[in-house]
C-alpha atoms as a PDB file:
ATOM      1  CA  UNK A   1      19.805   2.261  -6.836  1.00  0.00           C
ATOM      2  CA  UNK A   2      19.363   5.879  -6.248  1.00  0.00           C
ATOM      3  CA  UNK A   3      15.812   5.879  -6.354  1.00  0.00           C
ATOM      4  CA  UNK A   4      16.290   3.179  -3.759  1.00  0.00           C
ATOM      5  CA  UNK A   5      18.368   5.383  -1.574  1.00  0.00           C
ATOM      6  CA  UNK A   6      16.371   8.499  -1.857  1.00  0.00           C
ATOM      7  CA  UNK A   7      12.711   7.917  -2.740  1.00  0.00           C
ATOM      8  CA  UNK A   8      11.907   4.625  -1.543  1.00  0.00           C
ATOM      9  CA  UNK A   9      13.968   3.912   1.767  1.00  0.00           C
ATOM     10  CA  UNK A  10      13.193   7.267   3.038  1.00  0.00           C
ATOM     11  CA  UNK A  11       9.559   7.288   1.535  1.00  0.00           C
ATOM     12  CA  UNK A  12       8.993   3.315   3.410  1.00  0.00           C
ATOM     13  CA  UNK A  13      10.692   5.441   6.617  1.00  0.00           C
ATOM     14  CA  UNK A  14       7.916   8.144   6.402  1.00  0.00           C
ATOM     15  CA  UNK A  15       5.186   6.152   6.049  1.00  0.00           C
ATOM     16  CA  UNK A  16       6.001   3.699   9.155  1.00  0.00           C
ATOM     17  CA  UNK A  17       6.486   6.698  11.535  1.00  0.00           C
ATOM     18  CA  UNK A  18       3.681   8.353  10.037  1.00  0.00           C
ATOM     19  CA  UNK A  19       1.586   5.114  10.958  1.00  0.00           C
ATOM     20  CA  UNK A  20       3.073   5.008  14.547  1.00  0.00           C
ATOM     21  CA  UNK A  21       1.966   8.116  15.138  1.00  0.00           C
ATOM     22  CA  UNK A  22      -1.622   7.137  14.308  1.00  0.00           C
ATOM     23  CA  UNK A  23      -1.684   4.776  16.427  1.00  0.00           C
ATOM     24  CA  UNK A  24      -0.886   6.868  19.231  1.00  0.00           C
ATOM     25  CA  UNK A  25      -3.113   9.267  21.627  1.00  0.00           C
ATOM     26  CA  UNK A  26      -2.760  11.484  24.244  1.00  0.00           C
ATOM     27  CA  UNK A  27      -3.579   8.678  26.864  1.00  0.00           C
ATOM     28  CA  UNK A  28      -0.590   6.596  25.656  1.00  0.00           C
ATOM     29  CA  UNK A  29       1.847   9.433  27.199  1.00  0.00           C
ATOM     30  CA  UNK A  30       0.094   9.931  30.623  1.00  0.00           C
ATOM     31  CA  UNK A  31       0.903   5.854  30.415  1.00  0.00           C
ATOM     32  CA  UNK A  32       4.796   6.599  30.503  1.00  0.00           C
ATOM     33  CA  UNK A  33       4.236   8.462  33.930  1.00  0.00           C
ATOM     34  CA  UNK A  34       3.090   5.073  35.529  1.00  0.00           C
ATOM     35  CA  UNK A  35       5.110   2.447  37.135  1.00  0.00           C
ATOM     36  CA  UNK A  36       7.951   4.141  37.004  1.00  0.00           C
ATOM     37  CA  UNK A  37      10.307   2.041  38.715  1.00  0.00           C
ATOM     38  CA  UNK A  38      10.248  -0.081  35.608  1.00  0.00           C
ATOM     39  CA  UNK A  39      10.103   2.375  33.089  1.00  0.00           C
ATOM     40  CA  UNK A  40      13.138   4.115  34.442  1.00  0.00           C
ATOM     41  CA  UNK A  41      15.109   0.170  34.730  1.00  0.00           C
ATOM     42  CA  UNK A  42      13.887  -0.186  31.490  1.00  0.00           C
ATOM     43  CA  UNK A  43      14.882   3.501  30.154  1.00  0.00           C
ATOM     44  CA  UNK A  44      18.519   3.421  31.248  1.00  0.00           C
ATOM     45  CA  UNK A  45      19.026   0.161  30.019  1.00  0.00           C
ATOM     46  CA  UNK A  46      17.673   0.566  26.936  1.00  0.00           C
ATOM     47  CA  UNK A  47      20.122   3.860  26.265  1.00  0.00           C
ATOM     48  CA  UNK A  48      23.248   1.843  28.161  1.00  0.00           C
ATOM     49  CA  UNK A  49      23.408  -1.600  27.759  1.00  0.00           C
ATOM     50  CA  UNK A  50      22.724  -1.885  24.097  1.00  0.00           C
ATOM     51  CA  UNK A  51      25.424   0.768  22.981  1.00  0.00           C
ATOM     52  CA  UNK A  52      28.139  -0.242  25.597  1.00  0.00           C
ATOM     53  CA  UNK A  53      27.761  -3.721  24.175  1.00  0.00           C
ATOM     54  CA  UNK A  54      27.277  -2.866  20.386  1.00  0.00           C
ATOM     55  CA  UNK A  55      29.864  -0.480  20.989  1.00  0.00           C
ATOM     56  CA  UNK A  56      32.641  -2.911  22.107  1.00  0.00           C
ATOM     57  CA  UNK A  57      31.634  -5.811  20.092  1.00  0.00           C
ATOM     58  CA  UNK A  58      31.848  -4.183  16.922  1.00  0.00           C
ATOM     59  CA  UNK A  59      34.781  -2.298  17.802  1.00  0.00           C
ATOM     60  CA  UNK A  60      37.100  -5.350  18.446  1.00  0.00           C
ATOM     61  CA  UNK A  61      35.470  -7.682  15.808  1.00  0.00           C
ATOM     62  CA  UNK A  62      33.840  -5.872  12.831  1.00  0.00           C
ATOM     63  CA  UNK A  63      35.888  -6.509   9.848  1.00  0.00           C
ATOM     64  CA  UNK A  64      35.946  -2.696   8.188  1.00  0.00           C
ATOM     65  CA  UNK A  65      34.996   0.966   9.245  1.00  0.00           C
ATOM     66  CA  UNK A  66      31.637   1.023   7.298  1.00  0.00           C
ATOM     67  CA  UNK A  67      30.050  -2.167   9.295  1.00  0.00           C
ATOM     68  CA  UNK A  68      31.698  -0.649  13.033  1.00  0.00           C
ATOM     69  CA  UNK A  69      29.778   2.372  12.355  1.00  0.00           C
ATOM     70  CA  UNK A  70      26.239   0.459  11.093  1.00  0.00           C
ATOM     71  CA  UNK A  71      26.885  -2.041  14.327  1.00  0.00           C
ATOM     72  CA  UNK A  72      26.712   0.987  16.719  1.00  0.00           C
ATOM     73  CA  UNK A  73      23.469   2.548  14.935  1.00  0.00           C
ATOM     74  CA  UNK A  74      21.995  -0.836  15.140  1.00  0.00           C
ATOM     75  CA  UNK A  75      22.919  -1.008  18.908  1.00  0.00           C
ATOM     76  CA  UNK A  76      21.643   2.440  19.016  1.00  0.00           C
ATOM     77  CA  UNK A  77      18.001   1.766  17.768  1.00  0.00           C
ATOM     78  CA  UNK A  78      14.900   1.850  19.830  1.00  0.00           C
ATOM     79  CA  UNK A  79      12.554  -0.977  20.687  1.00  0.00           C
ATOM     80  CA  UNK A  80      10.315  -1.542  17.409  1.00  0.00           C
ATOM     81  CA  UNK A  81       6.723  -1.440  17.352  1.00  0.00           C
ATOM     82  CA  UNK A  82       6.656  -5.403  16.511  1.00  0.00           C
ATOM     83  CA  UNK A  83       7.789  -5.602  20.506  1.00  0.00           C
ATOM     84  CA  UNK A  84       4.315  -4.286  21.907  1.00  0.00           C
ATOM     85  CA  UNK A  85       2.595  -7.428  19.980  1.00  0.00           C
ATOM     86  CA  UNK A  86       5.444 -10.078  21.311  1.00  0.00           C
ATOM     87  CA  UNK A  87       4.990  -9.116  24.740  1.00  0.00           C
ATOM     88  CA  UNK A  88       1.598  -9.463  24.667  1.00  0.00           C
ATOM     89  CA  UNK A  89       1.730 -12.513  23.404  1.00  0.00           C
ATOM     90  CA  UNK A  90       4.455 -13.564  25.364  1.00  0.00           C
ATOM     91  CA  UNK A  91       2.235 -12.308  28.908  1.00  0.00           C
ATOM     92  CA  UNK A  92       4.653  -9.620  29.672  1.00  0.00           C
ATOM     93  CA  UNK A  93       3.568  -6.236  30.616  1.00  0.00           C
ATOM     94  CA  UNK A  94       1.814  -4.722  27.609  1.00  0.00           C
ATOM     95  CA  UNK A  95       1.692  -1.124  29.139  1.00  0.00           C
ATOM     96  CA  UNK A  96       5.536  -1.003  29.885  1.00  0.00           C
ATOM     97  CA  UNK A  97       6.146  -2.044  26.291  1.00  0.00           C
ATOM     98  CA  UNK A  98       4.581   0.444  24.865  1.00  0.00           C
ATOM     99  CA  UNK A  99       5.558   3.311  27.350  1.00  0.00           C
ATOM    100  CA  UNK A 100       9.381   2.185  26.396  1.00  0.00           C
ATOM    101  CA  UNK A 101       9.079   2.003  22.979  1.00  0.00           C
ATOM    102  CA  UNK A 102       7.165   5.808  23.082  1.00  0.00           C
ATOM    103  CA  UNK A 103       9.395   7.346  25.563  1.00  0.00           C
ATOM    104  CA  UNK A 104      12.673   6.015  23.422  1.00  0.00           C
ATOM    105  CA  UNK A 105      11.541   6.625  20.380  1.00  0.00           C
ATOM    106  CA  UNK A 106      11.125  10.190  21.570  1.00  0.00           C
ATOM    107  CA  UNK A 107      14.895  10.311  22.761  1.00  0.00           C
ATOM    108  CA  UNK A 108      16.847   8.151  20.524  1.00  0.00           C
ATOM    109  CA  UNK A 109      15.266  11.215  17.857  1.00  0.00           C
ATOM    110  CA  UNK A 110      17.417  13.768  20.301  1.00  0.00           C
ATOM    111  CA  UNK A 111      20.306  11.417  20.356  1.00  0.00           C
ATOM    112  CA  UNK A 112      20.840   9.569  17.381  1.00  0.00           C
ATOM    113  CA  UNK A 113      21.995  12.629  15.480  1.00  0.00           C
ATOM    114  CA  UNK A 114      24.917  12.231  17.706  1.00  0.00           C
ATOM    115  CA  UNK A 115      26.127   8.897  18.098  1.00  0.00           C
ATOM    116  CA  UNK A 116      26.163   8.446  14.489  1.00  0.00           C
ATOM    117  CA  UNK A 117      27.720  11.769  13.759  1.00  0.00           C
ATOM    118  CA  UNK A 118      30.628  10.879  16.160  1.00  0.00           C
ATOM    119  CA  UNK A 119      30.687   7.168  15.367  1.00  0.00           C
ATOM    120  CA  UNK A 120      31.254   8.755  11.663  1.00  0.00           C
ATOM    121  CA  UNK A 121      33.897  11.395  12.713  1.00  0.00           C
ATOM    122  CA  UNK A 122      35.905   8.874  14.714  1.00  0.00           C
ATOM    123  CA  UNK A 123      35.580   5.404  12.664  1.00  0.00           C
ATOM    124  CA  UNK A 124      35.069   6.880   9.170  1.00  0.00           C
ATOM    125  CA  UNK A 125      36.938  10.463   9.423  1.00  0.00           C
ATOM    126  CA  UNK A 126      33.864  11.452   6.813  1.00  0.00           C
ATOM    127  CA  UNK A 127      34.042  15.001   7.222  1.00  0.00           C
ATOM    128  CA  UNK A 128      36.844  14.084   4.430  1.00  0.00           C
ATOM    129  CA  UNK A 129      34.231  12.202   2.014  1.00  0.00           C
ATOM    130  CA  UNK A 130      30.604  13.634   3.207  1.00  0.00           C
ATOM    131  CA  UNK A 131      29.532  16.648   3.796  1.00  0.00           C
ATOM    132  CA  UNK A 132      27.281  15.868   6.397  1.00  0.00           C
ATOM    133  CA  UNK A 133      27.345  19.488   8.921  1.00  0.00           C
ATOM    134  CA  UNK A 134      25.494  18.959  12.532  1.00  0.00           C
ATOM    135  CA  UNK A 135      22.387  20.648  11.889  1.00  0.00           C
ATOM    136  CA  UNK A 136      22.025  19.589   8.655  1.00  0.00           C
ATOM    137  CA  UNK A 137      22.106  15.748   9.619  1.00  0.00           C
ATOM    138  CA  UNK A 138      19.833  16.488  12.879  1.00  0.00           C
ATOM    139  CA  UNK A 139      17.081  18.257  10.183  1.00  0.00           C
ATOM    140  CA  UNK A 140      17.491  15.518   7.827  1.00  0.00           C
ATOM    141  CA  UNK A 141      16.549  12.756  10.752  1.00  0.00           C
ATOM    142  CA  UNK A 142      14.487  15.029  12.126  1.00  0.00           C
ATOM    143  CA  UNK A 143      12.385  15.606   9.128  1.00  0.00           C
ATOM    144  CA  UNK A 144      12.121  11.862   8.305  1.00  0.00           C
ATOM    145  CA  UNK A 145      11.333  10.798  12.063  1.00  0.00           C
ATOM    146  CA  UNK A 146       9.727  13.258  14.526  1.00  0.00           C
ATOM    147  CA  UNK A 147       7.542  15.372  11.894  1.00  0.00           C
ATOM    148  CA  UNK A 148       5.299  12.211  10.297  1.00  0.00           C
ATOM    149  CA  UNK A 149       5.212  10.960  13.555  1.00  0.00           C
ATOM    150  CA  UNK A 150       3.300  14.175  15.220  1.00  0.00           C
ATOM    151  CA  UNK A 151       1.437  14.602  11.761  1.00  0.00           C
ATOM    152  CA  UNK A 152       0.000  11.287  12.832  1.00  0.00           C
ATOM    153  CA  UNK A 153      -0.563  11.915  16.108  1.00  0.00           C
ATOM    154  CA  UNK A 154      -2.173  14.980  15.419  1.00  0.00           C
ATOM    155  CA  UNK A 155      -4.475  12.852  12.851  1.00  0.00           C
ATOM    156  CA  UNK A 156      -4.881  10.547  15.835  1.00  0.00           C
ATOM    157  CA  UNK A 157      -5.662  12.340  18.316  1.00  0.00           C
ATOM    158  CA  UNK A 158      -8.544  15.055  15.760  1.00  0.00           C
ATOM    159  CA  UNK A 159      -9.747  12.294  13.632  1.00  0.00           C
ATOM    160  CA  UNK A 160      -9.573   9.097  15.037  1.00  0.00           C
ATOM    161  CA  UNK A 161     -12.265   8.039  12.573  1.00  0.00           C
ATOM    162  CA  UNK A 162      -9.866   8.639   9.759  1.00  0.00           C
ATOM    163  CA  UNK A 163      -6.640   7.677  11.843  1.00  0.00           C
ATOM    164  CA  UNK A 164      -7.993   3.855  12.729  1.00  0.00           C
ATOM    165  CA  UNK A 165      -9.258   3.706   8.708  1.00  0.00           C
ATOM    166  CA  UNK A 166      -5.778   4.211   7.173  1.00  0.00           C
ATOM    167  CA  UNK A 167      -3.148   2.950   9.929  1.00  0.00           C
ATOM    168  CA  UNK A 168      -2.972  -0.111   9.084  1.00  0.00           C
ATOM    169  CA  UNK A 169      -2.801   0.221   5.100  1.00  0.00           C
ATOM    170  CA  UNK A 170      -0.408   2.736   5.474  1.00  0.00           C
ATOM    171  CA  UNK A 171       1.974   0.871   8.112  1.00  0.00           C
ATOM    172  CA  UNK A 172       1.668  -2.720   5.670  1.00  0.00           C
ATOM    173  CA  UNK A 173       2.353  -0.232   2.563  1.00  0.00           C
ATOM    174  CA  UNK A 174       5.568   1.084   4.237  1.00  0.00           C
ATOM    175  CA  UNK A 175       6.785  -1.772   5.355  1.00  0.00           C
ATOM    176  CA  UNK A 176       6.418  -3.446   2.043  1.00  0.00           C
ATOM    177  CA  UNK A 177       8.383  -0.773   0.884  1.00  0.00           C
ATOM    178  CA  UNK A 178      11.242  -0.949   3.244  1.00  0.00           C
ATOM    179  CA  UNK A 179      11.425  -4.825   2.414  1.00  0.00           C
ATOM    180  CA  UNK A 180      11.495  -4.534  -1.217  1.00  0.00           C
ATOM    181  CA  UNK A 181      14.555  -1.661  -0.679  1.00  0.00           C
ATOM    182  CA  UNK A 182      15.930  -4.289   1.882  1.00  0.00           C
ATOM    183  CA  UNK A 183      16.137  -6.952  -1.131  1.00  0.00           C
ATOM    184  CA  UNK A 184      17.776  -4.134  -3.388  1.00  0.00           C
ATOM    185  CA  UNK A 185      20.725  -3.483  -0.904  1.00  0.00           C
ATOM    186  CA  UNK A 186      20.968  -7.016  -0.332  1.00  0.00           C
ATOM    187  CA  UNK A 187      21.508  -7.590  -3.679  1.00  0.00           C
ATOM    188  CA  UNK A 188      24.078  -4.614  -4.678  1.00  0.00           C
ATOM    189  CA  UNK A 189      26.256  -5.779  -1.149  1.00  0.00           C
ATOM    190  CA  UNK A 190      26.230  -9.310  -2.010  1.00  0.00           C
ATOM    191  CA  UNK A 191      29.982  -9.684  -2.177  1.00  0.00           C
ATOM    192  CA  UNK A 192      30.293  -8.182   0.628  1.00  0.00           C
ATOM    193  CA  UNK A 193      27.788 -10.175   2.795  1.00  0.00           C
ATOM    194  CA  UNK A 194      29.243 -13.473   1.176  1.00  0.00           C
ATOM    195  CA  UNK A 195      32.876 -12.109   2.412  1.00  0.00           C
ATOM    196  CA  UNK A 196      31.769 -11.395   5.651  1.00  0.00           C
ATOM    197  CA  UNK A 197      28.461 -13.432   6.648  1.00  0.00           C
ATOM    198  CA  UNK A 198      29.958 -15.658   8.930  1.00  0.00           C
ATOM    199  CA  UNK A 199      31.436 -12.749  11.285  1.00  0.00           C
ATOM    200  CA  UNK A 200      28.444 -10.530  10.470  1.00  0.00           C
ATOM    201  CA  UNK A 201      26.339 -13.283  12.342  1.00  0.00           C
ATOM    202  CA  UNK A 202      28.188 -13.902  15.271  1.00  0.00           C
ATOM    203  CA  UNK A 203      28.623 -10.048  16.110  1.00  0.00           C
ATOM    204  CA  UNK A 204      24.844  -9.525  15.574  1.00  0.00           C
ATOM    205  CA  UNK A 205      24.327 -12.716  17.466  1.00  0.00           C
ATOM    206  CA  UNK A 206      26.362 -12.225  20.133  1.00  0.00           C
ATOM    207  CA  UNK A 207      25.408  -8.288  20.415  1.00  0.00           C
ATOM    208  CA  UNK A 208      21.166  -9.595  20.872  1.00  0.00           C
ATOM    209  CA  UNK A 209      22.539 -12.313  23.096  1.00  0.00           C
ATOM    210  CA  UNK A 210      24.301 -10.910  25.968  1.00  0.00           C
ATOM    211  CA  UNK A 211      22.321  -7.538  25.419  1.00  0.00           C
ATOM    212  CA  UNK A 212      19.268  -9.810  26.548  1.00  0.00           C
ATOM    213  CA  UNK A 213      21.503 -11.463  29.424  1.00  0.00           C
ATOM    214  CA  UNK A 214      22.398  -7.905  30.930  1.00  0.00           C
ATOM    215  CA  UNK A 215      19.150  -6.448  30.780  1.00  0.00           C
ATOM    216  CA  UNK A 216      17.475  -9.468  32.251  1.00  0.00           C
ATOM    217  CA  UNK A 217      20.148 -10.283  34.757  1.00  0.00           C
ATOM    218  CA  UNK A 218      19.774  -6.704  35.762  1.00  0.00           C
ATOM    219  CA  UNK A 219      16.023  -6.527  36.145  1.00  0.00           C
ATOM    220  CA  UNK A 220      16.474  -9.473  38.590  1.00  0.00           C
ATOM    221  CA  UNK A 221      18.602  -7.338  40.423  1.00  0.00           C
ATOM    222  CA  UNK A 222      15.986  -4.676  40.908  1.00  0.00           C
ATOM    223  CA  UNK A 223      13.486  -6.802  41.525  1.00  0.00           C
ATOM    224  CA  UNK A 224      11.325  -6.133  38.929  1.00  0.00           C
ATOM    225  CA  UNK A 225       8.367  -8.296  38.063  1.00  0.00           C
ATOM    226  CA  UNK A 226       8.483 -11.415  35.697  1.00  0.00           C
ATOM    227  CA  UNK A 227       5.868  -9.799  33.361  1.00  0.00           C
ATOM    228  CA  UNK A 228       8.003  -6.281  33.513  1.00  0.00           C
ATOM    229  CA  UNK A 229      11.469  -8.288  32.697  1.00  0.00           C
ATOM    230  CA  UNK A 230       9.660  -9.767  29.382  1.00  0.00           C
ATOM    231  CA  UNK A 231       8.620  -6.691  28.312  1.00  0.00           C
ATOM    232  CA  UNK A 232      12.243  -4.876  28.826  1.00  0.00           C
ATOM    233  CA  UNK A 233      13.475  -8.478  27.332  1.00  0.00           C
ATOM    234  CA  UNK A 234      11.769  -8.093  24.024  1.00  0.00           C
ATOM    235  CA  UNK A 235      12.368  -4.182  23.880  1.00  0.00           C
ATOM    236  CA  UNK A 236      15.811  -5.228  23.872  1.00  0.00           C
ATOM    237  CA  UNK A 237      15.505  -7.238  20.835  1.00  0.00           C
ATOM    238  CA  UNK A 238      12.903  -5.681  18.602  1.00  0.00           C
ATOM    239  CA  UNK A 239      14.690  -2.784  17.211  1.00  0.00           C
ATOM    240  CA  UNK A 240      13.656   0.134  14.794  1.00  0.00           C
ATOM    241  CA  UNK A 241      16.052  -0.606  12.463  1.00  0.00           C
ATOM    242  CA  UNK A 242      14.918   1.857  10.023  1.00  0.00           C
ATOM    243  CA  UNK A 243      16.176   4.656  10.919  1.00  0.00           C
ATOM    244  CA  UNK A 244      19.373   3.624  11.181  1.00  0.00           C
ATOM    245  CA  UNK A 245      19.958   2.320   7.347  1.00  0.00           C
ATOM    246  CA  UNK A 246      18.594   5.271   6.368  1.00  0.00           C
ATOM    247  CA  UNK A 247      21.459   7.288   8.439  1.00  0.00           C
ATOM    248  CA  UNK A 248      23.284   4.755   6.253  1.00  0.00           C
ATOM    249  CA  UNK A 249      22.492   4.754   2.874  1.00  0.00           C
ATOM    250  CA  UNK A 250      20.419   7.842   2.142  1.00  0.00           C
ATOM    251  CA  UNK A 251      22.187  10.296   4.350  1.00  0.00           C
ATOM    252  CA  UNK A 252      25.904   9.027   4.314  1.00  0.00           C
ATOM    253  CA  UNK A 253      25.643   7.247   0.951  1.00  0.00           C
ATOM    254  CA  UNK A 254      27.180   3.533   2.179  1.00  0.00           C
ATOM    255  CA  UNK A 255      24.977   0.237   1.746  1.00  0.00           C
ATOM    256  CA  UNK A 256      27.722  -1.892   3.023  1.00  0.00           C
ATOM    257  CA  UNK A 257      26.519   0.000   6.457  1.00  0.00           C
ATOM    258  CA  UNK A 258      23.404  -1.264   6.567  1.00  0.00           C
ATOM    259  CA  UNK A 259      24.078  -5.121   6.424  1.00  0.00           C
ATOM    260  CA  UNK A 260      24.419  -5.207  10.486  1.00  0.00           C
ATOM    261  CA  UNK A 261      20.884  -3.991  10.676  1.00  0.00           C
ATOM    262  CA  UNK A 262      19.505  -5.802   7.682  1.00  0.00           C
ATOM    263  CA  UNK A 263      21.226  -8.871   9.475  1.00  0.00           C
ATOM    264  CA  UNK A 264      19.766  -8.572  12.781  1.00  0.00           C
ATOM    265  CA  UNK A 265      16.157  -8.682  11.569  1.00  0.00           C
ATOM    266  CA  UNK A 266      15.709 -11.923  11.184  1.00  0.00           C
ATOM    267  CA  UNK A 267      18.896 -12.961  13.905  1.00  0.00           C
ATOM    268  CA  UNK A 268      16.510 -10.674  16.268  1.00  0.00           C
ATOM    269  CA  UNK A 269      13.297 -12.590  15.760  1.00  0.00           C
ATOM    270  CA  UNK A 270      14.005 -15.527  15.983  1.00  0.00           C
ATOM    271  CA  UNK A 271      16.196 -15.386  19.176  1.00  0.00           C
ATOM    272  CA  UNK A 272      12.784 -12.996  20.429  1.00  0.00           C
ATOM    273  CA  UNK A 273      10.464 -15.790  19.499  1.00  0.00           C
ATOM    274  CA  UNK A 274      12.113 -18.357  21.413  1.00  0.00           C
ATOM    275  CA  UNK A 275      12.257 -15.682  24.674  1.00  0.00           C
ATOM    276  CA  UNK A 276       8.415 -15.588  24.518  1.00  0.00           C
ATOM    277  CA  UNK A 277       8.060 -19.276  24.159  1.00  0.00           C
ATOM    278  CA  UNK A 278      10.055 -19.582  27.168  1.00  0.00           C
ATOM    279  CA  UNK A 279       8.435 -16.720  28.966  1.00  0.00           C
ATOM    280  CA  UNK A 280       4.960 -18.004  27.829  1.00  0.00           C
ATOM    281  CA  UNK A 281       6.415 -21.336  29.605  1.00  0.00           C
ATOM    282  CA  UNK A 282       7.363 -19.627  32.809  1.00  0.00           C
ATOM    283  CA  UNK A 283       4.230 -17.985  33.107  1.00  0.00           C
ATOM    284  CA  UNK A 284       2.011 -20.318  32.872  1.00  0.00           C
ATOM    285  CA  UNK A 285       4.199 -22.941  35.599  1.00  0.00           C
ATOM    286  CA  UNK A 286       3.951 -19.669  38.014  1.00  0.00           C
ATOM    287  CA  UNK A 287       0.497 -19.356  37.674  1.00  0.00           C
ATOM    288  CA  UNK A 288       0.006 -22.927  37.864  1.00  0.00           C
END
């Protein structure tokens, strides 16, 4: 398993930011700058709502310290990049999607280091079992996020050529990866998933659930577009849970802290897929 923990996960990590990178280009930020009504709706929701939620949920109803802590770095996570192709297909507002999921990808690299280093301190007192110093956790996130994400963009944005050749090898190879070390952890925590599967679903449930309510109910507040509520919808629900199980097994050493995120992948999709059927729906009726 500890080629698991420290070659592949982080390896699978490397190689999916790398390939998010290449698919990036300079035009994709001067995006973020537009409608930004939206984006900013979108932006404070995504860093409020979420955590507030995760936070609470998994503080009155997850059943030990380990899977409190891996709740609020799943209710942490950005939107993934899976979100950009569900809104599309779901008619939302393509260009919001992606401006979201760039422009918190690029903070949730500032603040991550910090919500899990306090959710640590406070739920798992592991200054007493890790040693896991400030700047040594923000370098270690750091290193596995933000710098193969630039190296591609830098590939992007010099060699184009080369970056549309390899993206898309490189982003099935690390995800293949990150499945396979899925399977592993699956497999060395299945006690504790059979113990706890039941509750593990309803928090992770519940958490995408009335996340999606909030965000929506306050878009309609705003009066944001239909098309810009699907896209902050789905941003919502598509998280990069990557990063966040490798906070938890590589960095702080626990498996059983991953399950919440390994658990919302599929809860995630499926509750997404039936919010772009319905949107899809809604759509067309309004434009018929």
């Amino acid at each position: 398993m500890s080629i698991i923990d420290n070659i592949l996960l982080p390896g699978s990590l490397w190689l999916i930011m790398f390939s998010m990178g290449l698919s990036l280009n300079v035009e994709d930020f001067k995006r973020v700058a537009k409608n930004r009504r939206a984006l900013f709706v979108g932006l404070i929701s995504m860093l409020i709502v979420p955590p507030v939620i995760g936070i609470l949920i998994s503080v009155t109803f997850a059943p030990t310290s380990a899977l409190t802590v891996g709740f609020i770095l799943l209710a942490t996570c950005p939107g993934g990049m899976l979100s950009n192709l569900m809104t599309d297909i779901a008619k939302g507002d393509l260009a919001l999607s992606l401006s979201l999921s760039i422009l918190v990808s690029m903070i949730y690299i500032i603040t991550v280091p910090f919500y899990a280093h306090y959710a640590l301190l406070y739920f798992m007192d592991v200054n007493e079992q890790v040693d896991l110093p400030m700047i040594d956790f923000i370098w270690k996130i750091f290193s596995i996020t933000l710098i193969p994400a630039s190296i591609g963009l830098l590939v992007s944005t010099y060699k184009p050529e080369i970056a549309s050749k390899i993206k898309g090898a490189i982003k099935i190879g690390g995800t293949t990866i990150l499945v396979v070390s899925f399977g592993f952890i699956i497999a060395d925590q299945l006690p504790v998933l059979k113990q706890y599967f039941d509750r593990l679903f309803a928090i992770t449930f519940a958490m995408n659930i009335l996340t999606l309510s909030a965000t929506l109910g306050l878009s309609m507040l705003l009066g944001l577009l239909p098309k810009e509520r699907i896209a902050i919808g789905i941003e919502h629900l598509i998280r990069q849970e990557g990063t966040a199980i490798y906070i938890a097994v590589t960095i702080v050493g626990s498996r059983e802290m991953s399950l919440p995120m390994i658990m919302n992948t599929p809860v995630a999709l499926i509750i997404c897929i039936c919010f772009v059927m319905m949107s899809r729906h809604l759509v067309r009726r309004n434009n018929g």
